[in-house]
Protein backbone atom coordinates (compact mmCIF):
# COMPACT_ATOMS: atom_id res chain seq x y z
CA UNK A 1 -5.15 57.13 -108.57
CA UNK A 2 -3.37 54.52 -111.02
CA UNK A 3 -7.21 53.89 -112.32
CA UNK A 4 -7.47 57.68 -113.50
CA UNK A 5 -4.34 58.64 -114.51
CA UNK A 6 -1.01 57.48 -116.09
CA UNK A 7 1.48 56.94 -113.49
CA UNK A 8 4.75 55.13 -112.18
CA UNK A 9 4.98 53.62 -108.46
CA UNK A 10 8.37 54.86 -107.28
CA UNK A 11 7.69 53.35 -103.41
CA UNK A 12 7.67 54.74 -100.23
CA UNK A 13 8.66 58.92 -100.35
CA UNK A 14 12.05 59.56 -99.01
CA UNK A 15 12.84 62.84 -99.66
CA UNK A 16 10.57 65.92 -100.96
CA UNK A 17 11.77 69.34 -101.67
CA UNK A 18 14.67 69.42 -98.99
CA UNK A 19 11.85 67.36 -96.20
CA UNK A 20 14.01 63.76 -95.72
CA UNK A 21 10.68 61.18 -94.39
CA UNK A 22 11.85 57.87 -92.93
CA UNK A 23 8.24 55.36 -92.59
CA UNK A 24 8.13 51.80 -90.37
CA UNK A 25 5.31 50.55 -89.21
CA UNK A 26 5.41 52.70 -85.92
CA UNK A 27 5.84 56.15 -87.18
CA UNK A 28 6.74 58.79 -89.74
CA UNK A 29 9.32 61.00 -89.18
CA UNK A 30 10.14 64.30 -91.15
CA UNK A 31 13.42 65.93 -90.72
CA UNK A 32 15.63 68.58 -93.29
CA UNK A 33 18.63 67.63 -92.17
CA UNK A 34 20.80 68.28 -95.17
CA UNK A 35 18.74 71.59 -95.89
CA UNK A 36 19.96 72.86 -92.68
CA UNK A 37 23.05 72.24 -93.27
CA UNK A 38 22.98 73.68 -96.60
CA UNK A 39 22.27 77.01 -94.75
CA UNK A 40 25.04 76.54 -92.52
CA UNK A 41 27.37 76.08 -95.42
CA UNK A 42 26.00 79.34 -97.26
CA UNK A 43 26.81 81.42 -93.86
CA UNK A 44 29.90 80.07 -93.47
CA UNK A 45 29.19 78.78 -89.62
CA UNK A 46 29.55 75.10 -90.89
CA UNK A 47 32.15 74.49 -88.00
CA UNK A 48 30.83 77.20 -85.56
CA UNK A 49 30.12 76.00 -82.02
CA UNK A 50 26.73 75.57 -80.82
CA UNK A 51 24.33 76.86 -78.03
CA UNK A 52 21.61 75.44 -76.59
CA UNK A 53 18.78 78.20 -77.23
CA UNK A 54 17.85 79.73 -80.35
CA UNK A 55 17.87 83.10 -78.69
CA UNK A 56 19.06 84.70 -75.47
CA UNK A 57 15.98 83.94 -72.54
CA UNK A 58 14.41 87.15 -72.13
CA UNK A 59 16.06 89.08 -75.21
CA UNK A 60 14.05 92.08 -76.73
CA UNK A 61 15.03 93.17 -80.01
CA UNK A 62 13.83 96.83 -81.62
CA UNK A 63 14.58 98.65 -84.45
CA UNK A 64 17.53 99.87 -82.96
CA UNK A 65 18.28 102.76 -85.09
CA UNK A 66 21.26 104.29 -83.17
CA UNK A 67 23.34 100.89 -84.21
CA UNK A 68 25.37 100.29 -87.52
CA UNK A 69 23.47 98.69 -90.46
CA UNK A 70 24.66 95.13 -91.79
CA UNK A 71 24.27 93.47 -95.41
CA UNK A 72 20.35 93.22 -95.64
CA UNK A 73 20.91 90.81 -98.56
CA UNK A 74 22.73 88.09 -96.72
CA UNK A 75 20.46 88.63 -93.87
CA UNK A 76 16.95 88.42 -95.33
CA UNK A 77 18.64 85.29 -97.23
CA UNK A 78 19.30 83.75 -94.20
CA UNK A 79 15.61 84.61 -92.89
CA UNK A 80 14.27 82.66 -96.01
CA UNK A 81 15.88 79.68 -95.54
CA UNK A 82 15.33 79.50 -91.71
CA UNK A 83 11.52 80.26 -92.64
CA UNK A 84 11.09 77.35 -94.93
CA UNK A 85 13.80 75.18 -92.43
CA UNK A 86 9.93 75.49 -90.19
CA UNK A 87 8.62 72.80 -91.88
CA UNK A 88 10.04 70.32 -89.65
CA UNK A 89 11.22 72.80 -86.80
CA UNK A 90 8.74 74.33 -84.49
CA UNK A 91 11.29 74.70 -81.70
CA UNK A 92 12.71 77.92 -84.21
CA UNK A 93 9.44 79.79 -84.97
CA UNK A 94 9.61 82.17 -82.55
CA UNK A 95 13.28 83.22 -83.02
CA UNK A 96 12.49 83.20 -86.77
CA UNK A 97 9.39 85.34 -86.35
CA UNK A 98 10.98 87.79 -84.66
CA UNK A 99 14.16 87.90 -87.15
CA UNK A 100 11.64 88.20 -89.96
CA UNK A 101 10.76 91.45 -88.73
CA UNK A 102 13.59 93.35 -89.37
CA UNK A 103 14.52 92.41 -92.91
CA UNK A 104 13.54 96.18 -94.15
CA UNK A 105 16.92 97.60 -92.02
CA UNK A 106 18.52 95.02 -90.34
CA UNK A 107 21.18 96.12 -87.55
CA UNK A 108 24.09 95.22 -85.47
CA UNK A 109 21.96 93.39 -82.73
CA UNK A 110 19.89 91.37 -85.63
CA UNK A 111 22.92 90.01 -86.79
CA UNK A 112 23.73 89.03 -83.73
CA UNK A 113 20.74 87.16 -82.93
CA UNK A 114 20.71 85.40 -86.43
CA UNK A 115 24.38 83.79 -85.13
CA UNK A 116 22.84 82.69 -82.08
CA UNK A 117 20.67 81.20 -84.25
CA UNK A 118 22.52 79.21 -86.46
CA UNK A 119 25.04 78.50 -83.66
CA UNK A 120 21.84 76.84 -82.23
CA UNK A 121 21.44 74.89 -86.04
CA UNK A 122 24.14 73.67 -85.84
CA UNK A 123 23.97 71.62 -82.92
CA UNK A 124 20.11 70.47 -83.58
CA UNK A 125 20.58 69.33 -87.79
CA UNK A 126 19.60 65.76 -86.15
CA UNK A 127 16.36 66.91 -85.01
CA UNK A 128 12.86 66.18 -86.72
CA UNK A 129 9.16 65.77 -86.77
CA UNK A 130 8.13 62.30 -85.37
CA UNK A 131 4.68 61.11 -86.18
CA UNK A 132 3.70 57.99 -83.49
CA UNK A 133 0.62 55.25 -85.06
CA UNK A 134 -1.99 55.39 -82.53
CA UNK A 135 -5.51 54.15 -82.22
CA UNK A 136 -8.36 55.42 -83.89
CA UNK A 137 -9.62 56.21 -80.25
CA UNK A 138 -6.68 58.15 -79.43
CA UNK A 139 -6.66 60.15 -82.41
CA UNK A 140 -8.56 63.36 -81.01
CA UNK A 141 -7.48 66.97 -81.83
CA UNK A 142 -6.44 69.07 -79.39
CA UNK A 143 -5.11 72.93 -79.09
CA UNK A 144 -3.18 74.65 -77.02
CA UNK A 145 -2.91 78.30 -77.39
CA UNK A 146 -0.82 81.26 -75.53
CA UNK A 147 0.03 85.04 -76.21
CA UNK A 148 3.00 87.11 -74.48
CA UNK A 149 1.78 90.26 -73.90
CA UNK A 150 3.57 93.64 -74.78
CA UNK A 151 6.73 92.20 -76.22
CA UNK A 152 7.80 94.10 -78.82
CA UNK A 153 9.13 97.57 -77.32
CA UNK A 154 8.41 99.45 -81.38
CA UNK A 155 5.04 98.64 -81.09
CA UNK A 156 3.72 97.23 -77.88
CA UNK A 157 2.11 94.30 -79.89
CA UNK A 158 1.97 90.94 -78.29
CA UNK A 159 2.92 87.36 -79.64
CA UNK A 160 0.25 84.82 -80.63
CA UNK A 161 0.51 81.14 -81.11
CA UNK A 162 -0.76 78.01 -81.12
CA UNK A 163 -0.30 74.28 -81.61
CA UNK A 164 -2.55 71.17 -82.75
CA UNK A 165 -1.77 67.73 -82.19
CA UNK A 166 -3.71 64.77 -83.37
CA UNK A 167 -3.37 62.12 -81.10
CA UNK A 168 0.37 62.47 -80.08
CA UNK A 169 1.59 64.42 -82.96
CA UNK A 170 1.96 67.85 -83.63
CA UNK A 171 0.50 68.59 -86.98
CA UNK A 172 0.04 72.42 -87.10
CA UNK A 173 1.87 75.49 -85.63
CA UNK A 174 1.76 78.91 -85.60
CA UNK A 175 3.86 81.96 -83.84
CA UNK A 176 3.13 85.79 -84.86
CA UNK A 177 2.88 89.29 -83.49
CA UNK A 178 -0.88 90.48 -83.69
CA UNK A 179 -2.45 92.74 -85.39
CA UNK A 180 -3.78 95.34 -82.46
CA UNK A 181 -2.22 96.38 -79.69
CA UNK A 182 -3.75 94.25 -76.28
CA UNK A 183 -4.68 96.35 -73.08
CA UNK A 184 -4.43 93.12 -70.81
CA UNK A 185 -2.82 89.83 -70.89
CA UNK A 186 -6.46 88.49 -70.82
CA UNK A 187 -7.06 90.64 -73.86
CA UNK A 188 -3.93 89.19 -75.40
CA UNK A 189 -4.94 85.51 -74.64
CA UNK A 190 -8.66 85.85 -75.84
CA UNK A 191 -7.24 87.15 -79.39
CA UNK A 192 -5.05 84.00 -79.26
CA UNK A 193 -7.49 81.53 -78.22
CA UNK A 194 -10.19 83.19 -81.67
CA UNK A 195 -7.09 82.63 -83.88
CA UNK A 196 -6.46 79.04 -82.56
CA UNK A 197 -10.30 78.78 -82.85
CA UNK A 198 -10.46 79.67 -86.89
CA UNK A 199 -7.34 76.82 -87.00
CA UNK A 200 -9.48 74.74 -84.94
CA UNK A 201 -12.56 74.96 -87.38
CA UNK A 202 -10.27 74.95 -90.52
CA UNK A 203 -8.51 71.09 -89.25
CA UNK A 204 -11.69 69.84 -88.39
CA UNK A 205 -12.99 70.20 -92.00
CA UNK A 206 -9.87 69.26 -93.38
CA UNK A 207 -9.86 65.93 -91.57
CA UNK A 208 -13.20 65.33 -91.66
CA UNK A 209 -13.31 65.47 -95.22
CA UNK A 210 -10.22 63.33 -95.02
CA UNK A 211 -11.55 60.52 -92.29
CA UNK A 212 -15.77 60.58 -94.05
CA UNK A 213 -16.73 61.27 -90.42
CA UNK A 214 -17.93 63.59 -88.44
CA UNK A 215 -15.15 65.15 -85.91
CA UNK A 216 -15.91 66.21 -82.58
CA UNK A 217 -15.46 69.43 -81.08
CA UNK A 218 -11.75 70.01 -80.66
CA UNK A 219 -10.46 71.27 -77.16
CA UNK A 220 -8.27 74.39 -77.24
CA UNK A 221 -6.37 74.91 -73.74
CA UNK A 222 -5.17 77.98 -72.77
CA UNK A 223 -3.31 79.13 -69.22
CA UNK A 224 -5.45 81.96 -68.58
CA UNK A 225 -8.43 81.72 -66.67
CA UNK A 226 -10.01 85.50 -67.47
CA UNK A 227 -9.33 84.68 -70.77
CA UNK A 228 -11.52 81.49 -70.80
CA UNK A 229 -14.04 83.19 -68.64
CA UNK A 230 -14.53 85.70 -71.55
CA UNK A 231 -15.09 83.07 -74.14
CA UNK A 232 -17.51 81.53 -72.00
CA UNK A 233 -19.84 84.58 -71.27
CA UNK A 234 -21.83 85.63 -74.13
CA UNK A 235 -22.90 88.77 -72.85
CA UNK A 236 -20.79 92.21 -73.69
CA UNK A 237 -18.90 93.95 -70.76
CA UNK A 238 -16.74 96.46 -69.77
CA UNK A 239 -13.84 93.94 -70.14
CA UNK A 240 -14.80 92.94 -73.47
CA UNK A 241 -16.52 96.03 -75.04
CA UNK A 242 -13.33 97.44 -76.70
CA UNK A 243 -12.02 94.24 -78.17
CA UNK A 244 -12.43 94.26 -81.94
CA UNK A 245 -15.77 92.29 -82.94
CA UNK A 246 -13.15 90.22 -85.63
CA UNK A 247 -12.08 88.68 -82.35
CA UNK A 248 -15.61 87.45 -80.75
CA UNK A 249 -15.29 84.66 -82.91
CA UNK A 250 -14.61 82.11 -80.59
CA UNK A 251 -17.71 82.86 -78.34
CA UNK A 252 -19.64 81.50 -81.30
CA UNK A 253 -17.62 78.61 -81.70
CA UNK A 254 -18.26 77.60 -77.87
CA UNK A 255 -22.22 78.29 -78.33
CA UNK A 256 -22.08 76.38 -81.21
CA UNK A 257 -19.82 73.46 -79.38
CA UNK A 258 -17.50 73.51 -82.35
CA UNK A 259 -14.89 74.63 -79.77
CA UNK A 260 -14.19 73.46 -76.21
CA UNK A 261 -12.09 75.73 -74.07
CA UNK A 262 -10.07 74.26 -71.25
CA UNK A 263 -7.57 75.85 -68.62
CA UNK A 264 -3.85 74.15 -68.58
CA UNK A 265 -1.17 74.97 -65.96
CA UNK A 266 1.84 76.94 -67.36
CA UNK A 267 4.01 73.97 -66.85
CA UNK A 268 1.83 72.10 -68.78
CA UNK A 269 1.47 74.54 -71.62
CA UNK A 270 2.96 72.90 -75.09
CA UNK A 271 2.58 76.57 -77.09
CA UNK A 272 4.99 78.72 -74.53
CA UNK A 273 8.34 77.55 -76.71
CA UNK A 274 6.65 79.94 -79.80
CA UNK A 275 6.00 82.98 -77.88
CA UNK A 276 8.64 84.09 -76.58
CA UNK A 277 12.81 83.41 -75.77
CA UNK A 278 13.30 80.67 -72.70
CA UNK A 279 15.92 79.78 -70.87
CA UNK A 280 18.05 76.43 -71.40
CA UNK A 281 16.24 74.01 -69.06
CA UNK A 282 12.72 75.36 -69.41
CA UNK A 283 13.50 75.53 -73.29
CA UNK A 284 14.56 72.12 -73.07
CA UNK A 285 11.74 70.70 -71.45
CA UNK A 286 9.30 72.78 -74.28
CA UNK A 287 10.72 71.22 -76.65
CA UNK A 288 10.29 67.53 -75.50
CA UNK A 289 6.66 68.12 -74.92
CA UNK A 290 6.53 69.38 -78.93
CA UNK A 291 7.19 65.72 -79.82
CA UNK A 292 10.93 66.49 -81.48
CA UNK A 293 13.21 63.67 -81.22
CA UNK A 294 16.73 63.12 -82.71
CA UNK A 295 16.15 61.52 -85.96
CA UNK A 296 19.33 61.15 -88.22
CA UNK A 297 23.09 60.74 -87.49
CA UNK A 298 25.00 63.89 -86.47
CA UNK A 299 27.54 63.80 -89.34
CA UNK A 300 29.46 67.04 -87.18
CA UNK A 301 30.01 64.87 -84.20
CA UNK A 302 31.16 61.97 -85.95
CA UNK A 303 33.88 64.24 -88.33
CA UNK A 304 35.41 65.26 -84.66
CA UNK A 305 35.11 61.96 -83.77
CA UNK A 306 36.98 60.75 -86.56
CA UNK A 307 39.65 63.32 -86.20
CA UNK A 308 40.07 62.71 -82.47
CA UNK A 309 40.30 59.28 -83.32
CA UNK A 310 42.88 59.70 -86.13
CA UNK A 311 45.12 62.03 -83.86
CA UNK A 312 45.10 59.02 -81.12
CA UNK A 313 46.53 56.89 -84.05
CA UNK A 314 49.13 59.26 -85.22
């Protein structure tokens, strides 16, 4: 690039628009540690105490219009911050998501689960992105893609999301309600599995025109078996008849081996932390298999430290 154009080599990047990137020879990591706390500051939960889960397992919010309205300002604030915060934290999309759709009117219960979010914050600043060197061998993309059916009680629309990792690292995420309303969960799962199939195609350009090389067909895995059954049969039934033709997509994909579709356990499913509110172990173990480690001091824990420390003295 210096051969083209006029420019200065500062070194290695260290910190980009709020993203804080540590490089070694073994991996990249990408945290926003002092962003986060930033929006801790601004909501004045700096010192709150934290949870473990972003939001209560199993907690359904609606529009709730028989409870008080808050300050929509403050809150859709907060709901832009968190939303660019996603950058480097997958483990909040879902909770995120679902606060993002009731910026319009927010209420009572909303404001409650925005606290439970940032009480969460607050104990995870320290967590971040890591990116692991592997071997060219290793480096294969793979999907994994899940749907929760009949969530939201406004609407009845489900949650969709995926996740693609190259190698061991998780390069691309997504968690959002869909567009139609799904009869089944296998109806639900097979509009999942064509949206993680237009990722697929899109990162398989992307790095081939990256790499110079041809890549080969990425794997999607998804936990339900009608689901994959559907993808697989290229004739129109009674089970598949109704589903909007924008969503056949990834039948084409598999005749044209763009796409391989594979069946993973539930256990073993790395998308369920973005669709839908789990409890503390199970959210726990999610977020392990995402590939987020601690990645930066916790400046909180070492101020009470400090203090503790200091009151010994005195």
């Amino acid at each position: 690039m210096s051969s083209k154009f006029e420019m200065n080599d500062l070194g290695k990047l260290t910190y980009y628009l709020g993203i804080e990137v540590q490089q070694d020879k073994e991996c990249i990591t990408l945290s926003q540690k002092r962003y986060a706390l930033k929006i801790l500051e601004e909501a004045g939960m700096e010192d709150c105490n934290p949870v473990h889960t972003p939001m209560e397992a199993g907690l359904k919010l609606s529009k709730a219009t028989e409870e008080k309205d808050i300050d929509a300002t403050t809150y859709r604030k907060l709901v832009g911050c968190l939303r660019y915060l996603l950058h480097t934290r997958p483990d909040l999309s879902y909770c995120v998501g679902v606060l993002s759709r009731y910026m319009q009117n927010p209420k009572e219960s909303h404001g409650a689960a925005m606290k439970q979010c940032l009480r969460y914050l607050r104990g995870t600043t320290t967590l971040g992105l890591v990116f692991k060197k592997s071997s060219s061998a290793a480096m294969k993309l793979v999907g994994y893609s899940d749907s929760s059916h009949n969530v939201d009680p406004d609407d009845g629309k489900s949650t969709t999301d995926h996740v693609f990792y190259l190698g061991e690292s998780m390069i691309s995420w997504c968690s959002q309600k869909q567009d139609t309303v799904a009869l089944s969960s296998c109806e639900a799962e097979f509009m999942a599995g064509t949206e993680a199939a237009r990722q697929a195609i899109w990162l398989q350009d992307l790095l081939g025109e990256i790499t110079e090389t041809v890549c080969e067909k990425v794997v999607i895995k998804i936990d339900n078996q009608s689901a994959i059954a559907l993808t697989k049969n290229p004739v129109f039934h009674g089970r598949s008849k109704h589903i909007h033709t924008r969503y056949h997509f990834i039948r084409e994909c598999v005749e044209n081996r763009q796409v391989e579709v594979e069946h993973v356990p539930g256990t073993e499913q790395k998308a369920d932390i973005l669709t839908k509110a789990l409890g503390k172990l199970k959210f726990k173990e999610m977020r392990e298999l995402t590939g987020m480690k601690v990645v930066a001091e916790d400046d909180f824990k070492l101020r009470r430290e400090n203090v503790g420390l200091s009151l010994k003295i005195a």
